[in-house]
Protein backbone atom coordinates (compact mmCIF):
# COMPACT_ATOMS: atom_id res chain seq x y z
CA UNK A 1 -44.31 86.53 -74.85
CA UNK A 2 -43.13 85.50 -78.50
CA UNK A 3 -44.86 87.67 -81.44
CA UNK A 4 -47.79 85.44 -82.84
CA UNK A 5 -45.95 83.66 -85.95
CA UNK A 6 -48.84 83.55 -88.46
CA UNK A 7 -47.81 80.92 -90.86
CA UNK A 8 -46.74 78.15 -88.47
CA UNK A 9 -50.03 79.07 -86.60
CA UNK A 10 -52.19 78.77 -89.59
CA UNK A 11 -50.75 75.39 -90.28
CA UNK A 12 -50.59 74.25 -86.77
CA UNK A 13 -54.46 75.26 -86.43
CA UNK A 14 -54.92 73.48 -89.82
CA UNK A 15 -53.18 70.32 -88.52
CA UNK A 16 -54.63 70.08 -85.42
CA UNK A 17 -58.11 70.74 -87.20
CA UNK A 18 -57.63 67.54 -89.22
CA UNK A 19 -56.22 65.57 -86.22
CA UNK A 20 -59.12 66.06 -84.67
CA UNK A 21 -61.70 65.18 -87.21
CA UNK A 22 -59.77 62.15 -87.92
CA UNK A 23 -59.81 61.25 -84.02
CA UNK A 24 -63.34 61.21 -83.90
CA UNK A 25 -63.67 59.00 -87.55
CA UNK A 26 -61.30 56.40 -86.13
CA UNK A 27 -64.58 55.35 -83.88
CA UNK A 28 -65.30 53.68 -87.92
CA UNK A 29 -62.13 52.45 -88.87
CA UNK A 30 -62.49 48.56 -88.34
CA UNK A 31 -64.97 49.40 -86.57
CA UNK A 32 -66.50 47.21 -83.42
CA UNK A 33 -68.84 47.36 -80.50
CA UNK A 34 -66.66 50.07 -78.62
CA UNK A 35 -68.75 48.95 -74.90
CA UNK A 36 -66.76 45.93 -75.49
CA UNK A 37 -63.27 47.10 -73.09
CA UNK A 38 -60.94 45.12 -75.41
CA UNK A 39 -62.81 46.88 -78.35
CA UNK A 40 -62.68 49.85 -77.06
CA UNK A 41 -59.10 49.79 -75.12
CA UNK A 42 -57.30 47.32 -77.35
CA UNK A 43 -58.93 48.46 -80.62
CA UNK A 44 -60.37 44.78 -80.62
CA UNK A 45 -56.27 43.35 -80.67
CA UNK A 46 -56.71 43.94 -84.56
CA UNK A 47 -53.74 46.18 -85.77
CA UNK A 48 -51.00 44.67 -87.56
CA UNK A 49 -47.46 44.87 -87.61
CA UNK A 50 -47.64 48.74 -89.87
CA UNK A 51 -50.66 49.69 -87.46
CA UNK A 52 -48.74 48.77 -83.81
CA UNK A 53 -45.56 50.01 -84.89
CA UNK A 54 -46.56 54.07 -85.38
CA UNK A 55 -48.78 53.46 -82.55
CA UNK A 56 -45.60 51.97 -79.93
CA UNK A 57 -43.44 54.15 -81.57
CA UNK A 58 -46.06 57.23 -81.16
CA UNK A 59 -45.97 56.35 -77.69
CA UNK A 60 -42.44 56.39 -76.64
CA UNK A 61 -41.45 59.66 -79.05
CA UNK A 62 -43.63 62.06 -78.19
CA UNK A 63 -44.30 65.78 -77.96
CA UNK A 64 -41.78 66.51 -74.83
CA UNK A 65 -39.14 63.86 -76.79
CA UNK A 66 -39.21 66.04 -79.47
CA UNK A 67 -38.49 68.74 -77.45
CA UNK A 68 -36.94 67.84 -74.61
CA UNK A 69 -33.90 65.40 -76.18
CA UNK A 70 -32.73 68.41 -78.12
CA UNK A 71 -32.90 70.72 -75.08
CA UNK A 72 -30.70 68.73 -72.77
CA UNK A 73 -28.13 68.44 -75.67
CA UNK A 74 -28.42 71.62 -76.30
CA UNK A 75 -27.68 72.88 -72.43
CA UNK A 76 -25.60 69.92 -71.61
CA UNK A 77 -24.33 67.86 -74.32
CA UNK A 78 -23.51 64.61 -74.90
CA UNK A 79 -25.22 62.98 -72.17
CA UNK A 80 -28.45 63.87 -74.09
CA UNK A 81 -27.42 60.85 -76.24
CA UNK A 82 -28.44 58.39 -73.58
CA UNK A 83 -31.68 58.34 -75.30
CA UNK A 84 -30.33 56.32 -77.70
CA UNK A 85 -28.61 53.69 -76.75
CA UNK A 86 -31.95 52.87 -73.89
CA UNK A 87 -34.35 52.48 -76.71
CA UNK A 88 -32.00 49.99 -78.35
CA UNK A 89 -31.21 48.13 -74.79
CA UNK A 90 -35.54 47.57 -74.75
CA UNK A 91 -35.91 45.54 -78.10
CA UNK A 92 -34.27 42.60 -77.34
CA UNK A 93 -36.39 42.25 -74.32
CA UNK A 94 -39.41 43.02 -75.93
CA UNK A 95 -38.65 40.50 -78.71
CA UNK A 96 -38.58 37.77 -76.20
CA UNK A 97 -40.61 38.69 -73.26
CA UNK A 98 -43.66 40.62 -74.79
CA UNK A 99 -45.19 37.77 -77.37
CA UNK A 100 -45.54 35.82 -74.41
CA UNK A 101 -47.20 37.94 -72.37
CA UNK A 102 -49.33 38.96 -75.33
CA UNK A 103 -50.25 35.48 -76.23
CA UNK A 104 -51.23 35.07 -72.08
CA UNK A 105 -53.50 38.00 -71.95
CA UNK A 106 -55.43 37.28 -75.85
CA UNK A 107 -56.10 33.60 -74.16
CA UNK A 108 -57.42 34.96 -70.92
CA UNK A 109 -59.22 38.19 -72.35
CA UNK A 110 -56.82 40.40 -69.95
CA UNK A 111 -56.94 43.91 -71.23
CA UNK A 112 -54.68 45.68 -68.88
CA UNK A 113 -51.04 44.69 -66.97
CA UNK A 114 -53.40 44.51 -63.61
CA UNK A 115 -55.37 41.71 -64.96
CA UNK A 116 -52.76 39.93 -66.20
CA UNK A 117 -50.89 40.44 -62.59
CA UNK A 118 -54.35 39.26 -60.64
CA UNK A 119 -55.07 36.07 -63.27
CA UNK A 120 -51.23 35.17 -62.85
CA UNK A 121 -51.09 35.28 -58.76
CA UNK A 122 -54.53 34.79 -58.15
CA UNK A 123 -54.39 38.41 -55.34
CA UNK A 124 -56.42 41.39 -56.01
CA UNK A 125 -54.20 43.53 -53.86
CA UNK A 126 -51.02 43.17 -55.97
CA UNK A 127 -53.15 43.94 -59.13
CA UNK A 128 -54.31 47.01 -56.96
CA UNK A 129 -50.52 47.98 -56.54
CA UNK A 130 -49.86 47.64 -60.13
CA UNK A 131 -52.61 49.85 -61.22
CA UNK A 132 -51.70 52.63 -58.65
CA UNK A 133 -48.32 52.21 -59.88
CA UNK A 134 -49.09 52.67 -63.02
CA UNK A 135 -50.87 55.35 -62.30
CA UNK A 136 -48.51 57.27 -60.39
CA UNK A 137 -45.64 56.77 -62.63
CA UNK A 138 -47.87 58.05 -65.89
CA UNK A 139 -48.94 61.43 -64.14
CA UNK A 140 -45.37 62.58 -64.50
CA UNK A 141 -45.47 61.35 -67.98
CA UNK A 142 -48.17 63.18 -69.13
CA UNK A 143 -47.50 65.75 -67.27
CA UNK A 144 -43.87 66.07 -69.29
CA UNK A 145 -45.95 65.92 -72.94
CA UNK A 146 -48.04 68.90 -71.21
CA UNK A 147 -44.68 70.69 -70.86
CA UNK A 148 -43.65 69.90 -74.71
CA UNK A 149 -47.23 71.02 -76.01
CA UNK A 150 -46.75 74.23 -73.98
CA UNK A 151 -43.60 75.29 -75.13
CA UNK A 152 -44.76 74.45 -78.82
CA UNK A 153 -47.68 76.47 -78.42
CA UNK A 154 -45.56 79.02 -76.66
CA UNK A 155 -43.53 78.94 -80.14
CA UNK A 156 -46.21 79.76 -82.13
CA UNK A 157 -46.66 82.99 -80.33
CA UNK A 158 -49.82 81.63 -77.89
CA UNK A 159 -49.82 81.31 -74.09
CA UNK A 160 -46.83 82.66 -72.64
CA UNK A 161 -47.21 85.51 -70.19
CA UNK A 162 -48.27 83.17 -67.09
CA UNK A 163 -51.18 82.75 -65.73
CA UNK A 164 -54.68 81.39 -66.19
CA UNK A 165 -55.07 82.67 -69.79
CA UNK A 166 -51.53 81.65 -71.01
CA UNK A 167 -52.98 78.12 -70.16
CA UNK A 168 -56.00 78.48 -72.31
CA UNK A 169 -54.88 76.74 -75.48
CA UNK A 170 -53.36 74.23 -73.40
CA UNK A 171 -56.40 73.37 -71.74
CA UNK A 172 -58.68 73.62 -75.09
CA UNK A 173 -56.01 70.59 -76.80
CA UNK A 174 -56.49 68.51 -73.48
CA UNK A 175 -60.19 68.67 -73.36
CA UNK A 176 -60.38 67.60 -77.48
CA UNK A 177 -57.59 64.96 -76.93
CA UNK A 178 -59.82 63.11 -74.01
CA UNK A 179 -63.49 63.99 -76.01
CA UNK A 180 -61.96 61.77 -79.11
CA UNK A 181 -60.27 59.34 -77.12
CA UNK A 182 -63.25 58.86 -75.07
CA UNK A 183 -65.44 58.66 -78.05
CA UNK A 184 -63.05 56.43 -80.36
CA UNK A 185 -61.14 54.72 -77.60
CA UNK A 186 -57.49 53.61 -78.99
CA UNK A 187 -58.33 54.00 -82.54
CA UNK A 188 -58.01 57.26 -81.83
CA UNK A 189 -54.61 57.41 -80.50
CA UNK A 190 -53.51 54.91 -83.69
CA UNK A 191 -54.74 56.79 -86.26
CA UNK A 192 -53.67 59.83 -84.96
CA UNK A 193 -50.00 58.33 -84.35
CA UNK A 194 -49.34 57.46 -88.28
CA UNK A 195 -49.73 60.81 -89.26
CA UNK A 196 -47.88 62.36 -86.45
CA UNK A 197 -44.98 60.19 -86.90
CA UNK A 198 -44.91 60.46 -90.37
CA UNK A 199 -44.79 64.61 -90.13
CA UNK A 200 -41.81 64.27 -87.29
CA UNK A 201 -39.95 61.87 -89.56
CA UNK A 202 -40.42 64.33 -92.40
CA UNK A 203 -39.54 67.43 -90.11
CA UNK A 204 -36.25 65.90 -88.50
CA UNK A 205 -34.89 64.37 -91.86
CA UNK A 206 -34.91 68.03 -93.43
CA UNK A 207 -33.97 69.26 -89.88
CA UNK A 208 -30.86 67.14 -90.74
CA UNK A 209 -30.59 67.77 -94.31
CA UNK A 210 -31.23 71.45 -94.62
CA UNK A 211 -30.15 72.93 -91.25
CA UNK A 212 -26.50 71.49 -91.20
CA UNK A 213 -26.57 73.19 -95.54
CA UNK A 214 -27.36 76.46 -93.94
CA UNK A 215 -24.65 76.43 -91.43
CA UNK A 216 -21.72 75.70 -92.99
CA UNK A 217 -21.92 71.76 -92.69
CA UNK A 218 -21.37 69.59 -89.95
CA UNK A 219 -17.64 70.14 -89.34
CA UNK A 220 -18.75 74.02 -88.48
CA UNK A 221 -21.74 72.66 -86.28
CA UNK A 222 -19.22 70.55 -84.11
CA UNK A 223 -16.62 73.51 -84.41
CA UNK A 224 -18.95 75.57 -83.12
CA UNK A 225 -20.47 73.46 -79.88
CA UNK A 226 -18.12 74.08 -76.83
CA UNK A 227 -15.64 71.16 -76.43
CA UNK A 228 -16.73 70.41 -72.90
CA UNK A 229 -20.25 69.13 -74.18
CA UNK A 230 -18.88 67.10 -77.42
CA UNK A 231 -17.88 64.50 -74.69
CA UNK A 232 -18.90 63.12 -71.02
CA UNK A 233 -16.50 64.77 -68.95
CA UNK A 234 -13.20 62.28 -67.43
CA UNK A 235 -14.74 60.79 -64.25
CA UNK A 236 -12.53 61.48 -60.83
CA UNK A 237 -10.52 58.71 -59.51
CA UNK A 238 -12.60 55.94 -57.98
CA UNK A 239 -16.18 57.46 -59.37
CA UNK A 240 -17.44 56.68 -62.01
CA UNK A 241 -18.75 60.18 -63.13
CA UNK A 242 -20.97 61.35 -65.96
CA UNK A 243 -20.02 57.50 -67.16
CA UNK A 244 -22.56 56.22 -64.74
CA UNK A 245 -25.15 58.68 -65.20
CA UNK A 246 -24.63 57.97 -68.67
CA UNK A 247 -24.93 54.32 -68.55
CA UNK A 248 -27.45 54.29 -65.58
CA UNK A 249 -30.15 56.74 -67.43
CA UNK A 250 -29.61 54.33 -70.34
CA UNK A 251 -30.23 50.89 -68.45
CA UNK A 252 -32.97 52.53 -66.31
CA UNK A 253 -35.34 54.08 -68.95
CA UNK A 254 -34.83 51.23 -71.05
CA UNK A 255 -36.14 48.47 -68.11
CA UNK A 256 -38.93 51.17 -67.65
CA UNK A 257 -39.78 51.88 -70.66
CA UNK A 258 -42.22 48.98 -71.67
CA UNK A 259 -43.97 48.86 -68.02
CA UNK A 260 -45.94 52.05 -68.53
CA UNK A 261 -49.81 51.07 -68.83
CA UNK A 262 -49.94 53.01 -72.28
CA UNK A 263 -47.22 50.98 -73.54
CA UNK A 264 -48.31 47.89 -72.62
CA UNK A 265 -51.73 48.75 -74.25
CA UNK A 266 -49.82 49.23 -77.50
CA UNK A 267 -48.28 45.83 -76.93
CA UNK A 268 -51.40 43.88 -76.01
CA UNK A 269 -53.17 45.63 -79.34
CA UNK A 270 -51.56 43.67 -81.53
CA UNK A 271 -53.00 41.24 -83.86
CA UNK A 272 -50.31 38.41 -83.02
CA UNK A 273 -47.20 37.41 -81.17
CA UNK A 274 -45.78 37.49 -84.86
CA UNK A 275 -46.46 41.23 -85.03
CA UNK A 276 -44.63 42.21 -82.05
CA UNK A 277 -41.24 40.67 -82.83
CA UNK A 278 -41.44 42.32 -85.83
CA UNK A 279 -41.57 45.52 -84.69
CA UNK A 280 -38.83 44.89 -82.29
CA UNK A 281 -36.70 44.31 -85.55
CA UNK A 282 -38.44 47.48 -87.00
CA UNK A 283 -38.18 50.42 -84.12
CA UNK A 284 -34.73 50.82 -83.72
CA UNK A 285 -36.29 53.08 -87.02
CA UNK A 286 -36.93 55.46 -84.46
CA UNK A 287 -33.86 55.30 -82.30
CA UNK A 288 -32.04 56.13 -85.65
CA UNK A 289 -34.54 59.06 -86.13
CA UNK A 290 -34.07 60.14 -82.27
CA UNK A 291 -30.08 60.53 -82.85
CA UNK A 292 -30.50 63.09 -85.65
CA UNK A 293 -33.48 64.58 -83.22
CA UNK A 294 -30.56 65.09 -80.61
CA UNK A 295 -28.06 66.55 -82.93
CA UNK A 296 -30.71 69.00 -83.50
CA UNK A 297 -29.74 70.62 -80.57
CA UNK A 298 -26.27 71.04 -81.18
CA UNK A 299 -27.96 72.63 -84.41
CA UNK A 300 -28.79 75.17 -82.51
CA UNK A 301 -25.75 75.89 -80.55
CA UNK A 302 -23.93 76.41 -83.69
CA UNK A 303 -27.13 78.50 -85.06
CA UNK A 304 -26.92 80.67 -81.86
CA UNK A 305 -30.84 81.06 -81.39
CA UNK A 306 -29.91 81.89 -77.94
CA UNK A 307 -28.38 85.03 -78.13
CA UNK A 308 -31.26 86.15 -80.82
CA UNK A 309 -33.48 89.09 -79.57
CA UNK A 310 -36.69 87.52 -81.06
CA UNK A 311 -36.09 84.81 -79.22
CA UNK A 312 -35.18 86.34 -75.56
CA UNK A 313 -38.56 85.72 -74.09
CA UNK A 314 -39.44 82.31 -75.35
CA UNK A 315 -35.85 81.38 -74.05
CA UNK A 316 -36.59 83.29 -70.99
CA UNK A 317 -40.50 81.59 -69.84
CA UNK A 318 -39.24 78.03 -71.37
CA UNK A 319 -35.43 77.99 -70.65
CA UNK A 320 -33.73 75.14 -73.15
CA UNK A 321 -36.87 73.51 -73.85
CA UNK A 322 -37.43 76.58 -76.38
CA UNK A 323 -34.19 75.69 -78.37
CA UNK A 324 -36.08 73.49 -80.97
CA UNK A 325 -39.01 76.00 -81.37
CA UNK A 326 -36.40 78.90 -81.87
CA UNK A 327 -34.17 76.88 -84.32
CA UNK A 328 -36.92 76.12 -87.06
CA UNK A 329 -38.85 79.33 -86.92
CA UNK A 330 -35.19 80.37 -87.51
């Protein structure tokens, strides 16, 4: 288990104090009747073009993003980088697909991807499929962002060690992330996503300014990263090799991406067709931001948190996913 790092703890706890408090508030913030369920699950399809874009983007770059992105460049290179190029692929389709479907389900009052399915074909049983799809394909999901908040908390010096008490803290963020989303409904997870994506832009823009000072500049960073994970490796004849993963993880989280139910809810809060092309001109923002997030780990290869003796258990209980962690406290 990692020694308990006092200052990022005291800040983390200070953070996550106001998070909270402001979770519950957002139940005010234009407020409505939240037993209304597009009220309550839409935030009333109020937020504008600012509002919807930290929310969409808050939803697709999130805790395990943060953590994981650097990670896998970290242990295996450049095929980390697929994560960029699939959340530029999306935009164009969400430019021209998604104000439709938004301007279908704000005519017919639909609130969720099931409704629209069941008011489109008129069959209860495909809506039924689509929600238990949904549902199956978002309890890996969240079960990934568990695996980010655990390995941040596990940073901070909390919950490693295994078993039930290592999940405590864990289990205490979960139970106040569902009490204010219950309680506020979406203007919880809105509110809360301008703040947090305002701190990650600030954290990964002096990631990339300070970190690559520190060590020498970039040309020692790339010096120092083994050649074999600077590039996909040749493919054999006839295969098409790491090419194909490359391009197939890119194509394949990218069709994906916008037919989870939480993005779709992001999508059908909007406050016009209008406001969702715009932020399909606006989020490649964050695809920009996610391509210094993935040098990050290659930061840390040069940085050599791995081979650092404060770091040997958090590398040990988390593996890669603890090369971000390491690298700042660093």
């Amino acid at each position: 288990m990692q020694d308990v790092n006092w200052i990022a703890l005291v800040v983390f706890v200070a953070l996550f104090g106001f998070i909270t408090w402001l979770g519950f508030a957002a139940a005010h913030w234009r407020k409505g009747d939240l037993d209304m369920l597009h009220e309550w699950g839409l935030g009333g399809r109020r937020f504008g073009t600012i509002i919807t874009w930290f929310l969409i983007g808050g939803d697709l770059y999130t805790a395990y993003t943060f953590i994981a992105v650097p990670a896998l460049a970290f242990g295996a290179g450049a095929i980390a980088f697929f994560a960029v190029p699939y959340t530029i692929l999306i935009y164009p389709i969400l430019f021209l697909v998604f104000p439709r479907l938004w301007y279908v389900c704000h005519k017919h009052n639909y609130v969720t991807a099931a409704d629209f399915v069941r008011g489109r074909f008129g069959n209860r049983w495909l809506a039924l499929a689509i929600t238990i799809t949904g549902i199956i394909a978002t309890m890996p999901y969240i079960a990934l962002q568990l695996v980010g908040l655990e390995v941040v908390i596990g940073g901070l010096g909390l919950g490693g060690g295994g078993g039930f008490v290592a999940e405590v803290p864990l289990i205490i963020a979960f139970i106040i992330l569902a009490a204010f989303t219950y309680s506020s409904g979406l203007r919880a997870p809105a509110s809360i996503a301008v703040v947090k994506d305002i701190l990650i832009y600030i954290t990964v823009f002096a990631a990339a300014i300070v970190i690559p000072i520190q060590l020498g500049g970039f040309g020692k960073i790339f010096a120092a990263v083994p050649a074999q994970k600077l590039l996909l490796a040749s493919p054999a004849a006839n295969t098409t090799g790491a090419y194909g993963t490359y391009a197939t993880l890119a194509l394949g989280s990218a069709l994906a991406l916008f037919l989870y139910p939480h993005s779709i809810t992001g999508i059908l809060s909007a406050s016009s067709g209008h406001a969702i092309r715009r932020n399909a001109a606006m989020l490649p923002g964050y695809s920009f931001m996610l391509g210094l997030l993935t040098l990050v780990g290659f930061f840390a290869i040069a940085a050599g948190v791995a081979n650092l003796p404060e770091f040997a258990a958090g590398f040990k209980e988390f593996g890669n996913n603890f090369a971000v962690p390491a690298l700042l406290l660093h």
